[in-house]
N, C-alpha and C. Protein backbone atom coordinates (compact mmCIF):
# COMPACT_ATOMS: atom_id res chain seq x y z
N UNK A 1 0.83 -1.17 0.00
CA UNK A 1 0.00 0.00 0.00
C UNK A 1 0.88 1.24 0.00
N UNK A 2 0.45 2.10 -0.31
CA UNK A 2 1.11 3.99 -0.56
C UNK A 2 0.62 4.29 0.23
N UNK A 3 1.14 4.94 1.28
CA UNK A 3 0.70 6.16 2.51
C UNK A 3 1.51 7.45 2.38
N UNK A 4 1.02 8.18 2.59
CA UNK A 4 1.45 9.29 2.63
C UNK A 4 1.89 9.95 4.39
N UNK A 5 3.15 10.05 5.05
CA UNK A 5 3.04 10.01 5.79
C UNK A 5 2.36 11.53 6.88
N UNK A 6 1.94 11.36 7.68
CA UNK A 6 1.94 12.75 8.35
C UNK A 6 2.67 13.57 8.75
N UNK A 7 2.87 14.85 8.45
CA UNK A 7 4.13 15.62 8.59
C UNK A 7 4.15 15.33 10.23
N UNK A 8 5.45 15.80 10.73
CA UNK A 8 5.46 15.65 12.87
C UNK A 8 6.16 17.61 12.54
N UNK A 9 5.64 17.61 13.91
CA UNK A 9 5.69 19.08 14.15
C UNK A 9 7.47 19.37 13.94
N UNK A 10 7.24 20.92 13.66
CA UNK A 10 8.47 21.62 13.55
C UNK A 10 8.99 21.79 14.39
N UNK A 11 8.34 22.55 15.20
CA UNK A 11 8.19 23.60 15.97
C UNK A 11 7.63 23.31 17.73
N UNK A 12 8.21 23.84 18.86
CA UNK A 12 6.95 23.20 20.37
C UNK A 12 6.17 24.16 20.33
N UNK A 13 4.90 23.70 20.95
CA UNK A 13 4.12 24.91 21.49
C UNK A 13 4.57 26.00 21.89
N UNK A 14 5.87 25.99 22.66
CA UNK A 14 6.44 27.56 22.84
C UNK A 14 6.80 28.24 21.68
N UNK A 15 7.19 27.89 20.68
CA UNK A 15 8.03 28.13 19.34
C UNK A 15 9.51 27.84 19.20
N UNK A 16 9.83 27.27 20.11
CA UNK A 16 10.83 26.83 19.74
C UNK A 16 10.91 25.81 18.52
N UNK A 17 11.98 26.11 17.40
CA UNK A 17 12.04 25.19 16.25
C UNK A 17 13.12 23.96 16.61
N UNK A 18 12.31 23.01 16.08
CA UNK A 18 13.12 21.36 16.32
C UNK A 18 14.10 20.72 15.50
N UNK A 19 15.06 21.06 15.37
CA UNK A 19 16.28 20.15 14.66
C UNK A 19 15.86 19.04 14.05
N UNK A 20 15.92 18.77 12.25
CA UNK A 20 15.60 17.90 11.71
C UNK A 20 16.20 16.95 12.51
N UNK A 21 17.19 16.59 13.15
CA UNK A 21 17.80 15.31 14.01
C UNK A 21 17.06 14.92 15.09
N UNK A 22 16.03 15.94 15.77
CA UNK A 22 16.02 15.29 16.94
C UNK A 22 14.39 15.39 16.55
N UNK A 23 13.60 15.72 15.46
CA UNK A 23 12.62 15.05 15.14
C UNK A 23 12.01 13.52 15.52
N UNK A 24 10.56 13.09 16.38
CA UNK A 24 10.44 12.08 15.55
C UNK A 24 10.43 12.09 14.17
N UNK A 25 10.27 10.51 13.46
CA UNK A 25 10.21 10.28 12.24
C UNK A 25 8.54 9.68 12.54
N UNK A 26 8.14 10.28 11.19
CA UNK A 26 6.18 9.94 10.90
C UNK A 26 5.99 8.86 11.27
N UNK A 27 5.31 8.50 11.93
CA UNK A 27 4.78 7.09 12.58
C UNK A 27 3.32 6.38 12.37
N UNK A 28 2.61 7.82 11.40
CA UNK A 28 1.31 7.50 11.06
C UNK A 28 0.83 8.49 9.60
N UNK A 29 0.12 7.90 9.48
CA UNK A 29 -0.07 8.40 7.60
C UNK A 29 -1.05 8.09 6.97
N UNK A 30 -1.76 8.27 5.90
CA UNK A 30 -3.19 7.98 5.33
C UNK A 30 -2.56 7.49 4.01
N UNK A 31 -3.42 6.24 3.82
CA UNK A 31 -3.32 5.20 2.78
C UNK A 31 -4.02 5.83 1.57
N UNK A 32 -3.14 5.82 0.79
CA UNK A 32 -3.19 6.37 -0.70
C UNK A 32 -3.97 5.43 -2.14
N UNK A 33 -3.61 4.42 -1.52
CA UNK A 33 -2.97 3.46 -2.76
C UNK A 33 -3.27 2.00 -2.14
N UNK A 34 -3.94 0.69 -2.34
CA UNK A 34 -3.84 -0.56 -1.73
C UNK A 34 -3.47 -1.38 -2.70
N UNK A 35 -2.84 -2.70 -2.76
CA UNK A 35 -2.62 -4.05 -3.59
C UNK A 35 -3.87 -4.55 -3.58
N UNK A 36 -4.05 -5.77 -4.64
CA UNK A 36 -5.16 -6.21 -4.72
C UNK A 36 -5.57 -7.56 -3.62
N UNK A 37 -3.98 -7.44 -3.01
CA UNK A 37 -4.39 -9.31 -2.06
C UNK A 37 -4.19 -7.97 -0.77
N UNK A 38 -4.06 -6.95 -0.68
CA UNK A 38 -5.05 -5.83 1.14
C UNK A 38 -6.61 -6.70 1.52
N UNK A 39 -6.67 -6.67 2.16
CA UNK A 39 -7.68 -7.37 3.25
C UNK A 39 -8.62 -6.39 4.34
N UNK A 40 -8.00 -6.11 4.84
CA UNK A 40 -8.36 -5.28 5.68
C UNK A 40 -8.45 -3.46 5.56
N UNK A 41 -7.58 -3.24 4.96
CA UNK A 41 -7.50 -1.77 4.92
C UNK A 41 -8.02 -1.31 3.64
N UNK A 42 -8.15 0.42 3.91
CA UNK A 42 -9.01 0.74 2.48
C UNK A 42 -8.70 1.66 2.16
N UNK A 43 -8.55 2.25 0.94
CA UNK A 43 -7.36 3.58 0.84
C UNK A 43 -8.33 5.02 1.55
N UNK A 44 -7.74 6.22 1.95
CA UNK A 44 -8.47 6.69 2.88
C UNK A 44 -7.91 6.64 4.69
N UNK A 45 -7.65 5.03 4.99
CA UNK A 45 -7.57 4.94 6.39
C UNK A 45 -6.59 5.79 6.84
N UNK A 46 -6.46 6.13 8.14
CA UNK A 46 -5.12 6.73 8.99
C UNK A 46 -4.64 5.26 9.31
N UNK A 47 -3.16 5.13 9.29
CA UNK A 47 -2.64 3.98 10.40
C UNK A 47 -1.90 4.28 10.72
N UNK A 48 -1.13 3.61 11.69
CA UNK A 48 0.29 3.38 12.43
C UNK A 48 0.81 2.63 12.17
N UNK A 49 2.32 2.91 12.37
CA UNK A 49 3.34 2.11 11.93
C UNK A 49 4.61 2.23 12.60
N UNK A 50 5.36 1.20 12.14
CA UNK A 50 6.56 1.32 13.25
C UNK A 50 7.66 2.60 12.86
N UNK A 51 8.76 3.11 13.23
CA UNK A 51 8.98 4.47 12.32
C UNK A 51 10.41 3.66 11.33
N UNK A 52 10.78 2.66 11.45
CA UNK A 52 11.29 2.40 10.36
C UNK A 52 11.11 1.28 9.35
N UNK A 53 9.70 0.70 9.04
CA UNK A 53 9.85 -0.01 8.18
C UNK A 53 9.27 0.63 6.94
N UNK A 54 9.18 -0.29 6.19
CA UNK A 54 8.61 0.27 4.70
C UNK A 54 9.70 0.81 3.76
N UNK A 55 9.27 1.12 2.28
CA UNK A 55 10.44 1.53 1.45
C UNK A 55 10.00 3.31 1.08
N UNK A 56 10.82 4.01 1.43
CA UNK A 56 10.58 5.40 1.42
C UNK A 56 10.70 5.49 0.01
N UNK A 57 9.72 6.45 -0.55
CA UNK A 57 9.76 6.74 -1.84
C UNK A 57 9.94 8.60 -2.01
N UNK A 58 9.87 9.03 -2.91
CA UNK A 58 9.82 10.20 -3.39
C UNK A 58 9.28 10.39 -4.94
N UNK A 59 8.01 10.96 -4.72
CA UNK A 59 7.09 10.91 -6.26
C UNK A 59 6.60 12.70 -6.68
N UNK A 60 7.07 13.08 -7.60
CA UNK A 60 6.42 14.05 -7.46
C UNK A 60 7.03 15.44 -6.45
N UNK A 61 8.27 15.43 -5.80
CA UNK A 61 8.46 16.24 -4.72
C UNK A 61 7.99 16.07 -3.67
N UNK A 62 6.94 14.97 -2.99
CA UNK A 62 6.59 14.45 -2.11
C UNK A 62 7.11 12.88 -1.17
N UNK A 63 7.17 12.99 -0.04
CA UNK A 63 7.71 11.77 0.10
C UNK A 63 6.63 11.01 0.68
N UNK A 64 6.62 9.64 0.11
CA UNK A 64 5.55 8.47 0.42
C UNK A 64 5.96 7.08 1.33
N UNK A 65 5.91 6.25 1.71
CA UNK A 65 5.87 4.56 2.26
C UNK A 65 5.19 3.87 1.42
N UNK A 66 5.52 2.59 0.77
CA UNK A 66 5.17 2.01 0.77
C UNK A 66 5.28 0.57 1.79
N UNK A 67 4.15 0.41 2.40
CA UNK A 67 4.16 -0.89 3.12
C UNK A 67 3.57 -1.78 3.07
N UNK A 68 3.50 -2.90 3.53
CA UNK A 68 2.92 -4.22 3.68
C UNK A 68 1.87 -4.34 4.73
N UNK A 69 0.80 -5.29 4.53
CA UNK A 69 -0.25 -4.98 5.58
C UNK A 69 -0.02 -5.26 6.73
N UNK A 70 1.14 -6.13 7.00
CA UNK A 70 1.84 -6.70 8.15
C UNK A 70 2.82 -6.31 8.96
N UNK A 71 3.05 -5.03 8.60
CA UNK A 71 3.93 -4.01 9.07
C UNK A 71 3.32 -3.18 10.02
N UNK A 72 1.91 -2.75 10.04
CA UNK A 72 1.20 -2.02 10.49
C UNK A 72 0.57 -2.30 11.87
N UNK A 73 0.99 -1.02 12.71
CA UNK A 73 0.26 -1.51 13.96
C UNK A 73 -0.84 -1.10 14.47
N UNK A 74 -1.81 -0.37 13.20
CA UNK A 74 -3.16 -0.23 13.96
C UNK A 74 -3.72 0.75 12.68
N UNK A 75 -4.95 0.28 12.55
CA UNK A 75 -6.09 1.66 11.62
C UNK A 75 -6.02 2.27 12.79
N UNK A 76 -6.23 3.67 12.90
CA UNK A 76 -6.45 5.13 13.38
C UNK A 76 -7.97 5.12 12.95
């Protein structure tokens, strides 16, 4: 499946700005795109995921995941 991940904040509530390093990395994202043997999920969903599996893509100037349904640890 294609997810698109959710951006994670820049910035804290105070304004202080966050060092691309000490960022989390996206851990949740809305499904773009499904295979035809997906089961459970439906493009549309939010899920979770662990923050490093999947194959990072870049389409378009955007960056995407593709993952496996078995990677995933929860519809949102």
């Amino acid at each position: 499946m294609l997810v698109e991940p959710i951006p994670v904040a820049t910035k804290t509530k105070s304004g202080l700005i966050i060092p691309d390093k000490s960022r989390e990395k996206p851990k949740s994202g809305t499904v773009l795109a499904i295979g035809s043997l997906t089961e459970v999920i439906q493009k549309g969903d939010t899920v979770l995921y662990p923050p490093n599996v999947g194959t990072k893509v870049l389409l378009d100037g955007k960056d995407f995941i593709i993952l496996r349904e078995d990677e995933l640890l929860a519809i949102i």
